[in-house]
N, C-alpha and C. Protein backbone atom coordinates (compact mmCIF):
# COMPACT_ATOMS: atom_id res chain seq x y z
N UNK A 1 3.37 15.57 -6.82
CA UNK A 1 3.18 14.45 -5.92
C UNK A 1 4.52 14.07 -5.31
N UNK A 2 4.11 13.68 -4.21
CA UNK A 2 5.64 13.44 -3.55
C UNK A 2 6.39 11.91 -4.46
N UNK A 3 5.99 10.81 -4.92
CA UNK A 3 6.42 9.94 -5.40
C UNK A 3 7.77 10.04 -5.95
N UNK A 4 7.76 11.36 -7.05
CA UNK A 4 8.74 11.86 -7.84
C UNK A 4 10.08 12.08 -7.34
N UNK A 5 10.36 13.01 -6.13
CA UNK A 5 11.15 13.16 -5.61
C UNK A 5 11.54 11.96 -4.86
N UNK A 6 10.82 10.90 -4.46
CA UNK A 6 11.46 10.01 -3.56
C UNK A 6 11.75 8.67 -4.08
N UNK A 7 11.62 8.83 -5.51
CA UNK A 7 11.74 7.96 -6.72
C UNK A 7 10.74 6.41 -6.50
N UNK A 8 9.38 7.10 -5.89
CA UNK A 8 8.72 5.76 -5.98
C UNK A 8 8.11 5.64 -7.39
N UNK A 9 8.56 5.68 -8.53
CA UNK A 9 7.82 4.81 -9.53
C UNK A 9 6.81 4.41 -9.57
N UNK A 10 6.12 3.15 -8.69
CA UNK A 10 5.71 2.06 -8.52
C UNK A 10 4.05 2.71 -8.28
N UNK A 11 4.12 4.02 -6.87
CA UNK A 11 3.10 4.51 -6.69
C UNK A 11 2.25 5.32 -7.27
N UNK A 12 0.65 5.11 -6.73
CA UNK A 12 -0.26 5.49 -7.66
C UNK A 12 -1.54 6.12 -6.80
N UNK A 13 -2.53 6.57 -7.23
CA UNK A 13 -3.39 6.80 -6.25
C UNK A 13 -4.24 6.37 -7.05
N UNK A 14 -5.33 5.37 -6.73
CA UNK A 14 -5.92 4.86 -7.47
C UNK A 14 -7.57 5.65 -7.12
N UNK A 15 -8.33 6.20 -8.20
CA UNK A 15 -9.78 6.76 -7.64
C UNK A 15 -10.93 5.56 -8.46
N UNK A 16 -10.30 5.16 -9.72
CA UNK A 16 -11.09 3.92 -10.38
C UNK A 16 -10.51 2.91 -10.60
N UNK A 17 -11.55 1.92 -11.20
CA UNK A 17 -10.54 0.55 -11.21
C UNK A 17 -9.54 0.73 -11.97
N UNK A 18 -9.21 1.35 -13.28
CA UNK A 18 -8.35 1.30 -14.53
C UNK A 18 -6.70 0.73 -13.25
N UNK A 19 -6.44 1.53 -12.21
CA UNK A 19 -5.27 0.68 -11.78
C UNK A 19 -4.69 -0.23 -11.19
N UNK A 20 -5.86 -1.05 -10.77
CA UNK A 20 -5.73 -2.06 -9.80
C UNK A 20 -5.34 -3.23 -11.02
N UNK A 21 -5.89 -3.29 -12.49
CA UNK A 21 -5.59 -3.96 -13.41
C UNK A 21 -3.84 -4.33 -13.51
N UNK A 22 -3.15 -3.25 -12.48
CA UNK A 22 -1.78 -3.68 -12.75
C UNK A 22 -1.10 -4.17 -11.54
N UNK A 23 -2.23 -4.37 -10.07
CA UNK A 23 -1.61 -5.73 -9.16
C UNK A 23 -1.44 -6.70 -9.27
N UNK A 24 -0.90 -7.19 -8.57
CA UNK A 24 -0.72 -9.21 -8.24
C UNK A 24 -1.63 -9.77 -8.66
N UNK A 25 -3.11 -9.32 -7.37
CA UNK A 25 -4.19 -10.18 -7.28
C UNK A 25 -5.03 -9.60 -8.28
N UNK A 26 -5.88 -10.93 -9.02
CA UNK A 26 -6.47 -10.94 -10.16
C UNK A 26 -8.02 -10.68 -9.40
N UNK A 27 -8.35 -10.95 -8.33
CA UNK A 27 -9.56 -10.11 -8.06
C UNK A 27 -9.60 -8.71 -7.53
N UNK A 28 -8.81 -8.28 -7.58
CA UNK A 28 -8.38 -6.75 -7.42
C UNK A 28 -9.04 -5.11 -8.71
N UNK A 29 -9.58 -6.33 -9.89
CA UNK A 29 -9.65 -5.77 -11.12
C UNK A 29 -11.35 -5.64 -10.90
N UNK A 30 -11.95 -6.48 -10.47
CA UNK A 30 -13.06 -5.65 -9.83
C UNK A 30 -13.35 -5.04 -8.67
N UNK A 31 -12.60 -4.47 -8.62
CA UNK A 31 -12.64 -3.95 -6.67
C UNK A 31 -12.67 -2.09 -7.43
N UNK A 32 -13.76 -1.27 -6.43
CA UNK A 32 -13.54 0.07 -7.01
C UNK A 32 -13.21 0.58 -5.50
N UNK A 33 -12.05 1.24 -5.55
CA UNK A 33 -11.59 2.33 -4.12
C UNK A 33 -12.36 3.47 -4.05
N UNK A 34 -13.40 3.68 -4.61
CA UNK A 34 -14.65 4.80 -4.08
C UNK A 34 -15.10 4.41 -2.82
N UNK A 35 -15.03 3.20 -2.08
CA UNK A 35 -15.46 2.69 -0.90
C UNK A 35 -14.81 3.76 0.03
N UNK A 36 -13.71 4.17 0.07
CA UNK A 36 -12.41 4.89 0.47
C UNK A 36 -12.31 6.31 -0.44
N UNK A 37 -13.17 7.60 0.87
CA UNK A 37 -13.20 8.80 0.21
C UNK A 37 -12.16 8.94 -0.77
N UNK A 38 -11.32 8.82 -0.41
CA UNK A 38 -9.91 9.33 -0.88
C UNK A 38 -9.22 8.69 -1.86
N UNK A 39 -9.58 7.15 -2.20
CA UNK A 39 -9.35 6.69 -3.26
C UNK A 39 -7.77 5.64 -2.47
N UNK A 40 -7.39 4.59 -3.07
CA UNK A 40 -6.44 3.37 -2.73
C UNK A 40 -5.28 4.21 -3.03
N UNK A 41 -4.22 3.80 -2.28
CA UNK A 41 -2.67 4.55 -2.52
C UNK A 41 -2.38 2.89 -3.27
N UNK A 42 -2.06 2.68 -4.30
CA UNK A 42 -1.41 1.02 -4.73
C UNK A 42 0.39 1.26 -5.08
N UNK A 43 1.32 0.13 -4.87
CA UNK A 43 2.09 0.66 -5.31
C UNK A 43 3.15 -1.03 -4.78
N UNK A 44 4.10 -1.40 -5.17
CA UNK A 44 4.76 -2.37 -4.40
C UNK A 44 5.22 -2.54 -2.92
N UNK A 45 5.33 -3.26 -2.42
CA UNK A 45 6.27 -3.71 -1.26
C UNK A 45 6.95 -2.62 -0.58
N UNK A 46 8.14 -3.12 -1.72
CA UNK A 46 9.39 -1.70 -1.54
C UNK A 46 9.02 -0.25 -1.39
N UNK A 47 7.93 -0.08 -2.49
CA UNK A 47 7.75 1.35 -2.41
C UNK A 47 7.32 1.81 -1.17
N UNK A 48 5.85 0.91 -0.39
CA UNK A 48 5.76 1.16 1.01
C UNK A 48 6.27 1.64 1.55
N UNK A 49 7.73 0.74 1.47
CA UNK A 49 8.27 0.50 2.38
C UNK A 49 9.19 2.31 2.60
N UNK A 50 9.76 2.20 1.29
CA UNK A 50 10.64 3.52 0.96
C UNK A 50 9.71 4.82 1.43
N UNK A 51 8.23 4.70 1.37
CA UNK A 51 7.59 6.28 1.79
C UNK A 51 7.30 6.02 2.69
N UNK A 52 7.45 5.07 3.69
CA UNK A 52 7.17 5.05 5.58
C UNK A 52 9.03 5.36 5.88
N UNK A 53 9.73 5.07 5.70
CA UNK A 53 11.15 5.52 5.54
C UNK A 53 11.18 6.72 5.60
N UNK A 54 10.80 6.60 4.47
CA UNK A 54 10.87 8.26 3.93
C UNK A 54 10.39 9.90 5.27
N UNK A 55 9.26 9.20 5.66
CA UNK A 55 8.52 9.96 6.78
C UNK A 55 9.38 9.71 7.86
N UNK A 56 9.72 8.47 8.31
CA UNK A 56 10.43 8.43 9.48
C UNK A 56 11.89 9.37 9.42
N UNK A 57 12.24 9.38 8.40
CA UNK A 57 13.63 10.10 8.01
C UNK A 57 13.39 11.50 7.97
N UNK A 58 11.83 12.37 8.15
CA UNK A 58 11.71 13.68 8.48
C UNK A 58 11.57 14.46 6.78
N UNK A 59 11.97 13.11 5.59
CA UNK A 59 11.56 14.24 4.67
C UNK A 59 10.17 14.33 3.74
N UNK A 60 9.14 14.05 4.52
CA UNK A 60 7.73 14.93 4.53
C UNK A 60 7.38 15.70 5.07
N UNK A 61 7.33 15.76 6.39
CA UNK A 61 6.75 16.31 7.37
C UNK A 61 8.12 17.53 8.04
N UNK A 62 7.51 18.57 8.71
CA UNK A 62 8.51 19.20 9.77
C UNK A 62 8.57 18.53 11.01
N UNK A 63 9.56 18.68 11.70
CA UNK A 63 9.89 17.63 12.71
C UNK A 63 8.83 18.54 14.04
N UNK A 64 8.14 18.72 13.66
CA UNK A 64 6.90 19.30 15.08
C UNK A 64 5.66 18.23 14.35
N UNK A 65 6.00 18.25 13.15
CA UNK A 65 4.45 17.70 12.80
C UNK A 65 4.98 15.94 12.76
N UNK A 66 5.93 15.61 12.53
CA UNK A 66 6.25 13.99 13.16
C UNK A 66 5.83 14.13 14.35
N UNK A 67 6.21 14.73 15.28
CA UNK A 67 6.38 14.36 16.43
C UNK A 67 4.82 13.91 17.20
N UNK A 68 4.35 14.88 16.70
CA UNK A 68 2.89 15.02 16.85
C UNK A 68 2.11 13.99 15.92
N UNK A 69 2.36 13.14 15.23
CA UNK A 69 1.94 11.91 14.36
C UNK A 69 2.82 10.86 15.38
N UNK A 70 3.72 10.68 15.81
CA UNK A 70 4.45 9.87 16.26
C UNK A 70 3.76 9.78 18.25
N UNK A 71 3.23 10.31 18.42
CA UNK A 71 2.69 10.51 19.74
C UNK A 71 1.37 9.59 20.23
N UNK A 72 1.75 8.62 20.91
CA UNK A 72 1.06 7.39 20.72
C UNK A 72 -0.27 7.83 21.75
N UNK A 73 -1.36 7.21 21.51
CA UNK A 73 -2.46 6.83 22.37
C UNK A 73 -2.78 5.83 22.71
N UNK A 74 -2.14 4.93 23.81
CA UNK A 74 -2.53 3.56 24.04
C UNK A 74 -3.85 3.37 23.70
N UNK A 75 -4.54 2.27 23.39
CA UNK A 75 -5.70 1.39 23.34
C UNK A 75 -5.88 0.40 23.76
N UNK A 76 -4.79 -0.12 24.16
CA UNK A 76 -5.06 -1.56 24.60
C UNK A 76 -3.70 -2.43 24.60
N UNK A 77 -4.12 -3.61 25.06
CA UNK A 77 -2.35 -4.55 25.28
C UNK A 77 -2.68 -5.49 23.97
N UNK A 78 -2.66 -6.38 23.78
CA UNK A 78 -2.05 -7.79 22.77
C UNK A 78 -3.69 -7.89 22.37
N UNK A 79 -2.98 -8.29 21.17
CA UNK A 79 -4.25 -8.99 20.26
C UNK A 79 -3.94 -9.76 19.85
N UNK A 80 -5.12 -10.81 19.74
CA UNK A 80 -5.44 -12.50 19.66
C UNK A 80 -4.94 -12.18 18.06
N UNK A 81 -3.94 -13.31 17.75
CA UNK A 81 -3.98 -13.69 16.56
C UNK A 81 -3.26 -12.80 16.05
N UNK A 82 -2.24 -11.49 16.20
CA UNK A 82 -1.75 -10.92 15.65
C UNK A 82 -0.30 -10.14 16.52
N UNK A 83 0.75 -9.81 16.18
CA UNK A 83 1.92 -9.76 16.58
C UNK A 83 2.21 -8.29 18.37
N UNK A 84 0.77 -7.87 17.86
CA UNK A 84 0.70 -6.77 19.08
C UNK A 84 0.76 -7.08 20.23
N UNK A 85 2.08 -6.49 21.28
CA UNK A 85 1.60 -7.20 22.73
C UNK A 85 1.30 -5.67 23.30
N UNK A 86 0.91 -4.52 22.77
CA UNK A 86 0.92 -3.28 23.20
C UNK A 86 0.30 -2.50 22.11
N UNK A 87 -0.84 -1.57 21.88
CA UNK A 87 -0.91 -0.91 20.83
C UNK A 87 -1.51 0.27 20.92
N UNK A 88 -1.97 1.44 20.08
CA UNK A 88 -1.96 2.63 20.31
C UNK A 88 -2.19 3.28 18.89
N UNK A 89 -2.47 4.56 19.02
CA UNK A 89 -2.57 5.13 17.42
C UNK A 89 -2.24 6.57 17.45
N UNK A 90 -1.82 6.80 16.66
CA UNK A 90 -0.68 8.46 16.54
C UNK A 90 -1.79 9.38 15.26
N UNK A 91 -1.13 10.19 14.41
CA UNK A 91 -1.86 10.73 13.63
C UNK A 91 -2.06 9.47 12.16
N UNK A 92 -2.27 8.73 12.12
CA UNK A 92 -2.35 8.04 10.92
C UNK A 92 -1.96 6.82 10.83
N UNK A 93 -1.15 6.47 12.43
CA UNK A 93 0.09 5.38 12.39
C UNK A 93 -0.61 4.55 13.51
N UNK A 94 -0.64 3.82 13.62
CA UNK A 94 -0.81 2.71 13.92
C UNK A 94 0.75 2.51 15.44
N UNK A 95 0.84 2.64 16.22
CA UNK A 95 2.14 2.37 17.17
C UNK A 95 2.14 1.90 18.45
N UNK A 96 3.06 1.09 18.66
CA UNK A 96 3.01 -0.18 19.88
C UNK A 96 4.22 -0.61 19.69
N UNK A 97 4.05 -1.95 20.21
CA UNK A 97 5.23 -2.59 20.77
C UNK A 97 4.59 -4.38 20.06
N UNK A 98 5.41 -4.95 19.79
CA UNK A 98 5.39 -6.07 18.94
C UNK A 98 6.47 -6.74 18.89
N UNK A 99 6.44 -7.41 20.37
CA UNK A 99 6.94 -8.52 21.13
C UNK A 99 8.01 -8.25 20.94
N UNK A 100 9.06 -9.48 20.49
CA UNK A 100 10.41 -9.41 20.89
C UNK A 100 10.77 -8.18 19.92
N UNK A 101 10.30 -8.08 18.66
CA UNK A 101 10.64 -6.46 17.78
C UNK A 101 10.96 -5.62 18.27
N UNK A 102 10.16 -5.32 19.75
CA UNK A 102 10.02 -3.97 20.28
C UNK A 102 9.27 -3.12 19.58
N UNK A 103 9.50 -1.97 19.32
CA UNK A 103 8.55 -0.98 19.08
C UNK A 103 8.20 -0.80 17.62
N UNK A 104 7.11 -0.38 17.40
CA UNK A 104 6.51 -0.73 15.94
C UNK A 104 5.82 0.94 15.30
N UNK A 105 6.00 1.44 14.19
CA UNK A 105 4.84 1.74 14.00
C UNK A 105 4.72 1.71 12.41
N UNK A 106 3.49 1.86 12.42
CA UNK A 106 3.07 1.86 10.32
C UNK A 106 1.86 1.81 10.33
N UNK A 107 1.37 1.09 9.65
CA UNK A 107 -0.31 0.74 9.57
C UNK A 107 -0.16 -0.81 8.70
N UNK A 108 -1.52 -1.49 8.95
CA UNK A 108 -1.82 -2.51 8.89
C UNK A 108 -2.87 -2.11 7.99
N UNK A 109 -3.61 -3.32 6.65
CA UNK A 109 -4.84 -2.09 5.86
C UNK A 109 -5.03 -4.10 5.13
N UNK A 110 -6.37 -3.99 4.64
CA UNK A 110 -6.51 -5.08 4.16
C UNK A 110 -8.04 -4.80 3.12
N UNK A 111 -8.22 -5.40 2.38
CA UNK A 111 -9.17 -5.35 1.17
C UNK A 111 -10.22 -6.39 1.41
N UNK A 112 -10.53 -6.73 0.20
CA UNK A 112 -11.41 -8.46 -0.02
C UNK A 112 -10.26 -9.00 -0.77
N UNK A 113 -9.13 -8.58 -0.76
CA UNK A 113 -8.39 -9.80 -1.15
C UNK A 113 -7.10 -9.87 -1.08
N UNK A 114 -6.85 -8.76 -0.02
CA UNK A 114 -5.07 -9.14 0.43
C UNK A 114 -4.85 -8.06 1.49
N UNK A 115 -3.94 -8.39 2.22
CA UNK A 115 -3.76 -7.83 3.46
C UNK A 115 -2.19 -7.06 3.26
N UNK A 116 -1.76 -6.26 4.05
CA UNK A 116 -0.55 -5.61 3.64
C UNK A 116 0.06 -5.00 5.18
N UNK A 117 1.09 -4.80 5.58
CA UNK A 117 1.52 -4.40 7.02
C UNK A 117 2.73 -3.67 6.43
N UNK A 118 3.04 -2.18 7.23
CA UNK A 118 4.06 -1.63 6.53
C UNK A 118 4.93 -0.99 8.05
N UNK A 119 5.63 -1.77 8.13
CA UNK A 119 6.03 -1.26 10.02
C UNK A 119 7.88 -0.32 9.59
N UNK A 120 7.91 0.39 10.81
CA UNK A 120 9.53 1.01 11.14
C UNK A 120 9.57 0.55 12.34
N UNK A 121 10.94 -0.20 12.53
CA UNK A 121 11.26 -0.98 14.03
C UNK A 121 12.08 -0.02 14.27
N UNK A 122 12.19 0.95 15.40
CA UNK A 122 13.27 1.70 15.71
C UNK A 122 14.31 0.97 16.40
N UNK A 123 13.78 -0.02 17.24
CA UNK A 123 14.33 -0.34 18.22
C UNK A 123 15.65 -1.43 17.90
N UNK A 124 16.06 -1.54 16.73
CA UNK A 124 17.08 -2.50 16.79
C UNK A 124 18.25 -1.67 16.39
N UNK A 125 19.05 -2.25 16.44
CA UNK A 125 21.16 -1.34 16.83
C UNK A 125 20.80 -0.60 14.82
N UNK A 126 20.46 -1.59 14.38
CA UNK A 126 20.10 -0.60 13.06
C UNK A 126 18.60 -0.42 12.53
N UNK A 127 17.54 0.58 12.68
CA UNK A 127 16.39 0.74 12.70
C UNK A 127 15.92 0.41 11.21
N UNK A 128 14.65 -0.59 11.11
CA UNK A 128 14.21 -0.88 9.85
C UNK A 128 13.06 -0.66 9.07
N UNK A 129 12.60 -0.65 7.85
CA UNK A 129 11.21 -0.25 7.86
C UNK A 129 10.93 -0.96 6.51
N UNK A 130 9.82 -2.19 6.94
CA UNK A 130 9.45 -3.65 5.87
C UNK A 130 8.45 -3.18 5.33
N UNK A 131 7.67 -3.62 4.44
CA UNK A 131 6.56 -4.26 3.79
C UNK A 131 6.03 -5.76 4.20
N UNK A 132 4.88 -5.82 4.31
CA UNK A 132 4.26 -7.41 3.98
C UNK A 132 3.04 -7.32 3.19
N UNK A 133 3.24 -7.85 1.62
CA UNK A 133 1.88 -7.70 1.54
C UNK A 133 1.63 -9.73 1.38
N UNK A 134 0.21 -10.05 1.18
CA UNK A 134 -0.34 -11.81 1.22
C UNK A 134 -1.70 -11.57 0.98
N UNK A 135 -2.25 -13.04 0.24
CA UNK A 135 -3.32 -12.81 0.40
C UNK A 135 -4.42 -13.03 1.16
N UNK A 136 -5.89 -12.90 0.93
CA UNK A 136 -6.43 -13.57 2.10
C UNK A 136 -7.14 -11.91 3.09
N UNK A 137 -7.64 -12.14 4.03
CA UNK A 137 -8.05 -10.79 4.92
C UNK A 137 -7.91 -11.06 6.62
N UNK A 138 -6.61 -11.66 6.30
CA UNK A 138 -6.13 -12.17 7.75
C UNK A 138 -4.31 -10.74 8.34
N UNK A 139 -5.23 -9.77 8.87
CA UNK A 139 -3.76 -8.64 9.27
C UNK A 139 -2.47 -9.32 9.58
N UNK A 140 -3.10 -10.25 11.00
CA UNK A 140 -2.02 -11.15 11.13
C UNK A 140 -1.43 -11.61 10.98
N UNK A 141 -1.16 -12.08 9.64
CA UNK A 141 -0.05 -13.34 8.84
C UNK A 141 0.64 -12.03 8.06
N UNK A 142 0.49 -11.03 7.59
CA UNK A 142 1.29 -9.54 6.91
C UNK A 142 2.15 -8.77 8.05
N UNK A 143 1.15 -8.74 9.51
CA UNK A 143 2.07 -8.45 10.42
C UNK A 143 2.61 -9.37 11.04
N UNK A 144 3.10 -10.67 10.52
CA UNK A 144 4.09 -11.60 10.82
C UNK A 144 4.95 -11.33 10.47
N UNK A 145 4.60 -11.31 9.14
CA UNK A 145 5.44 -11.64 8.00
C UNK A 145 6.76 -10.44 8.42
N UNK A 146 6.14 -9.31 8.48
CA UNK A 146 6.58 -7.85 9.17
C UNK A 146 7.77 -7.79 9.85
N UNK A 147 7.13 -8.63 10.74
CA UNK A 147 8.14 -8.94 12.45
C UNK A 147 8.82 -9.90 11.79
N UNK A 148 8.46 -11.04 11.42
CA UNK A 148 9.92 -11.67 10.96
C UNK A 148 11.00 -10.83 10.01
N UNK A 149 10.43 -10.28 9.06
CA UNK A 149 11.45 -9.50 8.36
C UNK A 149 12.19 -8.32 9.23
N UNK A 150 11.55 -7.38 10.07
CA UNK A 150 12.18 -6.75 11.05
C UNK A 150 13.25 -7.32 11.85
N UNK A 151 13.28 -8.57 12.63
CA UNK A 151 13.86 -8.92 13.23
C UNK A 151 13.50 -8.48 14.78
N UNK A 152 14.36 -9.45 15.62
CA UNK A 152 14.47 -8.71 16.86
C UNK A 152 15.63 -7.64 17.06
N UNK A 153 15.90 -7.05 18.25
CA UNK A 153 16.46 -5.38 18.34
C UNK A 153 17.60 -5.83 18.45
């Protein structure tokens, strides 16, 4: 598993409940990720944060197959209630533009009981890449949280 090499610890792939018993949220312990062929990726903040890094930094992928994940498809301009004034979707990623931030990409993902936003801002003199996780099933307040921690460029 890639975790090892990129020293995420933290991450897990969850297929039954036995690991959700070790999140934050205490209603998380009945929640089963069979909903989700593939089963919940769980893992902290940081760790997110370190394997969207990690990808942006080229060491998953070959740099033909970023490029080609990184290759936006507009959808649409701004959404009510949430930090997008531009948005679009690549192979997996989520990518736009998010206001004064400038350019965004990651994914946004939310449960029945907490919401999480995991963005890379290229666009500032030093490029960044946050976590937000909160609770609740509101994207918006995680991709706040996001953009404030990003900063502007």
């Amino acid at each position: 598993m890639i975790s090892v090499p990129l020293g995420l610890a933290s991450l897990e792939l969850a297929t039954d409940r036995e690991p959700f018993a070790r999140v934050h949220w205490t209603a998380a312990r009945r929640y089963h990720p069979g909903w989700v062929y593939h089963g919940c990726l769980i893992g902290t903040p940081g760790d997110a944060a370190r394997l969207l890094q990690a990808l942006v930094e080229g060491r998953l992928l070959k740099q033909a197959s970023l490029r080609q994940m990184l290759a936006a498809i507009p959808v649409g301009g701004s959404i009510e209630g949430r930090p997008w004034t531009g948005c679009g979707y690549g192979l997996g990623l989520m990518i736009g533009r998010m206001g004064g931030a400038g350019r965004a990409f990651g994914h946004s993902g939310g449960g029945p009981f907490s919401v999480n936003a995991v963005y890379h801002f290229p666009d500032r003199l030093r490029p960044i890449t946050v976590a937000s996780f909160t609770d609740g099933r509101d994207e918006g307040v995680a991709e706040f949280a996001a953009v404030d921690a990003g900063g502007a460029p």
